[in-house]
C-alpha atoms as a PDB file:
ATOM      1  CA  UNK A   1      11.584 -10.967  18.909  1.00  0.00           C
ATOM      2  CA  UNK A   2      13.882 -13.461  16.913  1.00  0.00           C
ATOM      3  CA  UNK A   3      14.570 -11.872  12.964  1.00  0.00           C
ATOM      4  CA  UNK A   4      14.392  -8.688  11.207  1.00  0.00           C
ATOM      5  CA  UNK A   5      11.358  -6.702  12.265  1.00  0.00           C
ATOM      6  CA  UNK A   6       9.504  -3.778  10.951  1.00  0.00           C
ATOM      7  CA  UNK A   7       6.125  -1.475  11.015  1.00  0.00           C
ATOM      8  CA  UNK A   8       3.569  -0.663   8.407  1.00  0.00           C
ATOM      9  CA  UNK A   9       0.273   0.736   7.979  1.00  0.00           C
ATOM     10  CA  UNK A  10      -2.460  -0.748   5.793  1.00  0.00           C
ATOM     11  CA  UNK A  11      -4.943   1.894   4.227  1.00  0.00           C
ATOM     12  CA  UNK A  12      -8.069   0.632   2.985  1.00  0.00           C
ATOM     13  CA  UNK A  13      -9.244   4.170   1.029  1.00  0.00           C
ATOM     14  CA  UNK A  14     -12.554   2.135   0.172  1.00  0.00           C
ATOM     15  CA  UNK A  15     -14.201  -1.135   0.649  1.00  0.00           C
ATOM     16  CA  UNK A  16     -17.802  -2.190   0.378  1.00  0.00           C
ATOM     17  CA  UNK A  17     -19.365  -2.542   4.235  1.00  0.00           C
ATOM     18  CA  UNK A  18     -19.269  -6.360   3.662  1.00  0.00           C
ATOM     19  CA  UNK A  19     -16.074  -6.960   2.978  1.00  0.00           C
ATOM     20  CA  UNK A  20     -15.360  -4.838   5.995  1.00  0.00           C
ATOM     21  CA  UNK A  21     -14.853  -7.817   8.316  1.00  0.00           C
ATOM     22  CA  UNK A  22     -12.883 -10.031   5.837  1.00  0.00           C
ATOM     23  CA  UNK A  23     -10.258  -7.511   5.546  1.00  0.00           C
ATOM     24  CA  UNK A  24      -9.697  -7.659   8.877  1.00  0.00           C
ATOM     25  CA  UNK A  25     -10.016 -11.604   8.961  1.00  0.00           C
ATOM     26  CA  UNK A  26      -7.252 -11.512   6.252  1.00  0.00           C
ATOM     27  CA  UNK A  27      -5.130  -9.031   8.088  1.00  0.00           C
ATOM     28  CA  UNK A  28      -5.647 -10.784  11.140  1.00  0.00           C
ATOM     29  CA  UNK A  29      -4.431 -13.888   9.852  1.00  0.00           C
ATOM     30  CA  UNK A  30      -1.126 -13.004   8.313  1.00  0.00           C
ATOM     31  CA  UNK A  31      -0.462 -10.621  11.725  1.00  0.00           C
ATOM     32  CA  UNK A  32      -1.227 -13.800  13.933  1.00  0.00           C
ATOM     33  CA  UNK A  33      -3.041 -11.195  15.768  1.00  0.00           C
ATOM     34  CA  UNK A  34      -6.641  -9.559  15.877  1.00  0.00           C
ATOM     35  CA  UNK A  35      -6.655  -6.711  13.429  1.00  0.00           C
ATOM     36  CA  UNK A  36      -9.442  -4.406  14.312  1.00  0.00           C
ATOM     37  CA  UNK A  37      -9.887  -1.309  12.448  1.00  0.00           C
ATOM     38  CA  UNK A  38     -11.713   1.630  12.921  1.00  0.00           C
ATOM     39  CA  UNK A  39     -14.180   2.207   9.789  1.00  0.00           C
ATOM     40  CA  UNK A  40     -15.346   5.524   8.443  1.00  0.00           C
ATOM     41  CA  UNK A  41     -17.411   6.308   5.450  1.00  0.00           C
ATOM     42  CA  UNK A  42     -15.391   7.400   2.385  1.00  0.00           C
ATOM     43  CA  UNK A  43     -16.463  10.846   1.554  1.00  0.00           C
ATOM     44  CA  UNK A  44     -14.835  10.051  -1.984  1.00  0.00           C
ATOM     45  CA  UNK A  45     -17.164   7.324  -2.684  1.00  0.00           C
ATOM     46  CA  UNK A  46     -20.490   7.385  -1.623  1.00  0.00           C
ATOM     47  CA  UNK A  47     -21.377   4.055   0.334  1.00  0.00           C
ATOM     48  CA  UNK A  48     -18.020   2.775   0.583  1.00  0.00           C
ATOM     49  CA  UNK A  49     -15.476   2.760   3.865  1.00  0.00           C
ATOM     50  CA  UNK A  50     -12.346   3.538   4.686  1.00  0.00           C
ATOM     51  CA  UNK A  51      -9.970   2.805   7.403  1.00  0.00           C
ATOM     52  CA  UNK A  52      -5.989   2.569   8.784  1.00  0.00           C
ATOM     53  CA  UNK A  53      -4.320  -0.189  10.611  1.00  0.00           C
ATOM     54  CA  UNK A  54      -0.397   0.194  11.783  1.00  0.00           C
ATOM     55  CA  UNK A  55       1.462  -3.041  12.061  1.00  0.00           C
ATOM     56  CA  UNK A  56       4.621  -4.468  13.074  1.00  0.00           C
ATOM     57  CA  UNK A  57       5.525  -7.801  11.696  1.00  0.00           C
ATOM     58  CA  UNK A  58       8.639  -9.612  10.228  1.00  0.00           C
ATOM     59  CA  UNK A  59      10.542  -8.036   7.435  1.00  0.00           C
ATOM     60  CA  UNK A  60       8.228  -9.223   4.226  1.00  0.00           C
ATOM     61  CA  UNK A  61       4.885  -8.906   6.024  1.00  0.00           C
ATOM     62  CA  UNK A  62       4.001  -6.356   3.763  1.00  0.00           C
ATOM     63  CA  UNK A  63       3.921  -8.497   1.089  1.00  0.00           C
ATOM     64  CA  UNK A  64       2.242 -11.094   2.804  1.00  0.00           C
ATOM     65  CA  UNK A  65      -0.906  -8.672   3.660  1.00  0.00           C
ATOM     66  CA  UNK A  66      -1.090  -8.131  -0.162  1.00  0.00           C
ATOM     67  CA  UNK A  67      -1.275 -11.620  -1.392  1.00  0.00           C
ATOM     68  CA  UNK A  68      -3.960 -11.537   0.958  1.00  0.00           C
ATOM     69  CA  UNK A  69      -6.244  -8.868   0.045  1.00  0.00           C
ATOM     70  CA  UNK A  70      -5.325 -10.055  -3.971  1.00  0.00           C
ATOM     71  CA  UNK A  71      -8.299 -10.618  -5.721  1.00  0.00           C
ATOM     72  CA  UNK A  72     -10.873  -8.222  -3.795  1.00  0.00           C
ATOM     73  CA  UNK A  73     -11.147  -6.574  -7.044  1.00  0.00           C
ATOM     74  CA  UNK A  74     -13.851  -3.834  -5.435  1.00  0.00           C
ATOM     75  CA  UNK A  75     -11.061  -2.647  -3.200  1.00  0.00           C
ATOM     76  CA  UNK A  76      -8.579   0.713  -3.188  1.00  0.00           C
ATOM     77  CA  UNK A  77      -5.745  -0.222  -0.589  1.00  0.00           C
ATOM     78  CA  UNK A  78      -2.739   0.617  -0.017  1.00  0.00           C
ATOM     79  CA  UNK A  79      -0.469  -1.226   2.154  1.00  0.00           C
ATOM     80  CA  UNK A  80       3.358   0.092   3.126  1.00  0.00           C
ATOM     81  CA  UNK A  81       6.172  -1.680   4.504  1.00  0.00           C
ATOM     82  CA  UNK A  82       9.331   0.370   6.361  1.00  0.00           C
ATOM     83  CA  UNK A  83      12.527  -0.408   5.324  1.00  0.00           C
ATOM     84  CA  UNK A  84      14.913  -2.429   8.174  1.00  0.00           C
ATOM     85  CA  UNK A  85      18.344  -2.615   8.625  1.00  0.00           C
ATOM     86  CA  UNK A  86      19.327  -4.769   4.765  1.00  0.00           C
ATOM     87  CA  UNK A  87      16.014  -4.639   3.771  1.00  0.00           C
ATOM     88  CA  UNK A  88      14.486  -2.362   1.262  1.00  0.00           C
ATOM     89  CA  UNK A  89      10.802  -0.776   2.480  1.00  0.00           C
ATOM     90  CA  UNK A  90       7.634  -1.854   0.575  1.00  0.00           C
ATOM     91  CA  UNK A  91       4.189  -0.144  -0.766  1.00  0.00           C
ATOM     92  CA  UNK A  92       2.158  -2.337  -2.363  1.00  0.00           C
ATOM     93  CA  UNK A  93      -0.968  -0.021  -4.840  1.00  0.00           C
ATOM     94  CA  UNK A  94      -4.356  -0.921  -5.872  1.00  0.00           C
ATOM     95  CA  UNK A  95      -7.396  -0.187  -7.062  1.00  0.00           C
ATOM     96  CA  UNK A  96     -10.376  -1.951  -9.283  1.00  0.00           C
ATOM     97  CA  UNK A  97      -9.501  -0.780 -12.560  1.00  0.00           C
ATOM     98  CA  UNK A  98      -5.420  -0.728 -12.460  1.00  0.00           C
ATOM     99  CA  UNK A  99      -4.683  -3.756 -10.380  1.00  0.00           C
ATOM    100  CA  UNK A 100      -1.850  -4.178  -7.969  1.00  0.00           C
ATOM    101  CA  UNK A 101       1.572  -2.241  -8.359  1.00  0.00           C
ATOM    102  CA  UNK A 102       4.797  -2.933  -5.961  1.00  0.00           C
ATOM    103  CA  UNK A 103       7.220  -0.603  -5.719  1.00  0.00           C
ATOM    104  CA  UNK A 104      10.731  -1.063  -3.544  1.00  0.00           C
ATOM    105  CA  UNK A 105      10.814   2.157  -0.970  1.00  0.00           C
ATOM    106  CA  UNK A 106      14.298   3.784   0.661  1.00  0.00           C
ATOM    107  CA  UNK A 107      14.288   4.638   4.399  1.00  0.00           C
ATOM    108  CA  UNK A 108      12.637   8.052   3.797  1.00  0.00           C
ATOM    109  CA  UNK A 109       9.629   6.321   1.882  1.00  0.00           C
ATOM    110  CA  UNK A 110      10.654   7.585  -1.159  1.00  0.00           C
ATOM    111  CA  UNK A 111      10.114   4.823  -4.429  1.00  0.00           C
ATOM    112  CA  UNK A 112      12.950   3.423  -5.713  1.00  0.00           C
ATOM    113  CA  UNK A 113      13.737   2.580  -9.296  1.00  0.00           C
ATOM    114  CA  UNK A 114      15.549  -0.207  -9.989  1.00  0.00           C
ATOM    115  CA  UNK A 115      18.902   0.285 -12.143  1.00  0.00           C
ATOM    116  CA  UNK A 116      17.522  -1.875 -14.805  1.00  0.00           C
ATOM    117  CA  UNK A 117      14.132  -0.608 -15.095  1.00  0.00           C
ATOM    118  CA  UNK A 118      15.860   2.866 -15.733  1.00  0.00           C
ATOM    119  CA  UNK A 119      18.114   1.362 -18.094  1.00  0.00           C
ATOM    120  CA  UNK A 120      14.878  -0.639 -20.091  1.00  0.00           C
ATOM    121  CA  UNK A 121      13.298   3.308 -20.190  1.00  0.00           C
ATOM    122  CA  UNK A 122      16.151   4.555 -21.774  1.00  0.00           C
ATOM    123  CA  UNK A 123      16.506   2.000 -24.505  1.00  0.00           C
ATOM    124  CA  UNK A 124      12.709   2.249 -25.077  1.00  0.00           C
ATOM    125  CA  UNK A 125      12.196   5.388 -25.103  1.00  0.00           C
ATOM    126  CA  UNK A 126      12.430   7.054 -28.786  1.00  0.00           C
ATOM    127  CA  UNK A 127      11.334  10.745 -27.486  1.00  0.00           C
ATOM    128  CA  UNK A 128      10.833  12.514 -24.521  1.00  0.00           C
ATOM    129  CA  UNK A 129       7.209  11.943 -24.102  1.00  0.00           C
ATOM    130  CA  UNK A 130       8.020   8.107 -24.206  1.00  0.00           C
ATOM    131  CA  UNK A 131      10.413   8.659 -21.812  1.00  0.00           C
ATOM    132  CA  UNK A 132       7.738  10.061 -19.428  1.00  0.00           C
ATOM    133  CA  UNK A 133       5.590   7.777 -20.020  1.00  0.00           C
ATOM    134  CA  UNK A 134       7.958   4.713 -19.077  1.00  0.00           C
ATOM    135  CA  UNK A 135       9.120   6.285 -15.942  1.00  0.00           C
ATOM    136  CA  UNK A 136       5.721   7.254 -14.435  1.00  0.00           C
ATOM    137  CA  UNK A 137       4.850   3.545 -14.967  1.00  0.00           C
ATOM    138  CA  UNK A 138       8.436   2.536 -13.269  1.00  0.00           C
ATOM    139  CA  UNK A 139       6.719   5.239 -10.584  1.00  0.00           C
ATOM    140  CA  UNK A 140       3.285   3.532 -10.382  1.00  0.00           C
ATOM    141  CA  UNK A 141       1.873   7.114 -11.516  1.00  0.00           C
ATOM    142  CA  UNK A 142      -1.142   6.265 -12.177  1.00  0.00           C
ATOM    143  CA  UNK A 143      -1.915   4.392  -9.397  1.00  0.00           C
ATOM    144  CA  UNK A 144      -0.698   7.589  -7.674  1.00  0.00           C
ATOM    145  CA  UNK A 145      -3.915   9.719  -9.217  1.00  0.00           C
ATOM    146  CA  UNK A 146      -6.621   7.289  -9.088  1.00  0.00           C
ATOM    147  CA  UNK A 147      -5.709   6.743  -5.377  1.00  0.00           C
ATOM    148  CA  UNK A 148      -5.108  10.720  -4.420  1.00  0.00           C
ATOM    149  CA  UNK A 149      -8.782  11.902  -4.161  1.00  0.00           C
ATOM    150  CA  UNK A 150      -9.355   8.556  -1.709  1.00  0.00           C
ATOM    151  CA  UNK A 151      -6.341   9.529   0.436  1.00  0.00           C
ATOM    152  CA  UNK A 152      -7.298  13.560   0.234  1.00  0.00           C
ATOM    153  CA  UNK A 153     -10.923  12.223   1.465  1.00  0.00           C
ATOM    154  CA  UNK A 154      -9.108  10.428   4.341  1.00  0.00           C
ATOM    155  CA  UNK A 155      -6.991  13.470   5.900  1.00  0.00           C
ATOM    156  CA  UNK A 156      -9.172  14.174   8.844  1.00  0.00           C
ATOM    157  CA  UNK A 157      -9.796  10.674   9.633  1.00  0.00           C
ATOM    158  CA  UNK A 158      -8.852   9.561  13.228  1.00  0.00           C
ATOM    159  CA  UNK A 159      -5.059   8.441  14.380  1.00  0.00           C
ATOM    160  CA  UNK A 160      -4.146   6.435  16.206  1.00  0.00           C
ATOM    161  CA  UNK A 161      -0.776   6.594  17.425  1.00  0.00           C
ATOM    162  CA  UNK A 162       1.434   3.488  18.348  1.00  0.00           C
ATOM    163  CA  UNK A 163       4.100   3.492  21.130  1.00  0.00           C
ATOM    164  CA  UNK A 164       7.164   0.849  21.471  1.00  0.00           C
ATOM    165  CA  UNK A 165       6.432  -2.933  21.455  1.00  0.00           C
ATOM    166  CA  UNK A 166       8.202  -5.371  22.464  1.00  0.00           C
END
């Protein structure tokens, strides 16, 4: 393997059964490989599916998985990126009524706020509540609680468990 490499995992917390197969088209396409995933029904969301797919890819491949899901406005995904050795980790939110947030991610998997976003906050921010209210946006908060119940519906849902490629 030539370049920075890393792993992901893409969750799809719910999708409409016919987009099913297009997801993993899409996926498929930006992984140059065939990206099967095992679908379950979404106990959050009556009729809808859910499923997991791990990855390994070139550094940015994170991003490139969600330019391609962009515009599937009936889906709840989420899509993370490890950080590498110089590079900055990745997790890429969204859901039908918020859109699509980014946020950069440390080694742990932990968001990361950029010194200037902190700095716009601070200058914005008139009171405390303000305050909050700028940061959980930096945060992608909300994205955070219209995604939990979707992820909560997904904790017994089958692993499966990667070993070293390459």
């Amino acid at each position: 393997m030539n370049g920075a490499y890393t792993r992901g995992v893409i969750f799809v917390h719910s999708a409409p059964r016919a987009l099913c197969p297009h997801i993993e088209w899409a996926a498929g396409t930006v992984l140059d490989a065939r990206a099967t995933m095992e679908w379950t029904a979404q106990p959050a969301a009556s009729g809808l599916f859910r499923a997991e797919f791990s990855w390994i890819g070139p550094v940015g491949t994170g991003a490139r998985l969600a330019s391609a899901l962009r515009g599937w406005t009936h889906l709840r995904y989420e899509i993370t990126e490890e950080a590498s050795p110089g590079c900055d980790g990745g997790r890429w939110s969204h859901t039908p009524e918020l859109g699509i947030f980014h946020a950069q991610t440390d080694a742990h998997g932990n968001v990361v706020v950029p010194e200037d976003r902190i700095r716009a906050a601070l200058e914005h921010a008139a009171d405390p509540a303000r305050m909050r209210t700028e940061l959980d946006l930096a945060l992608g908060q909300a994205w955070d609680d219209e995604l939990e119940p979707f992820r909560y519906a997904g904790a017994g849902a089958p692993v499966r468990w990667l070993h070293r490629v390459g």
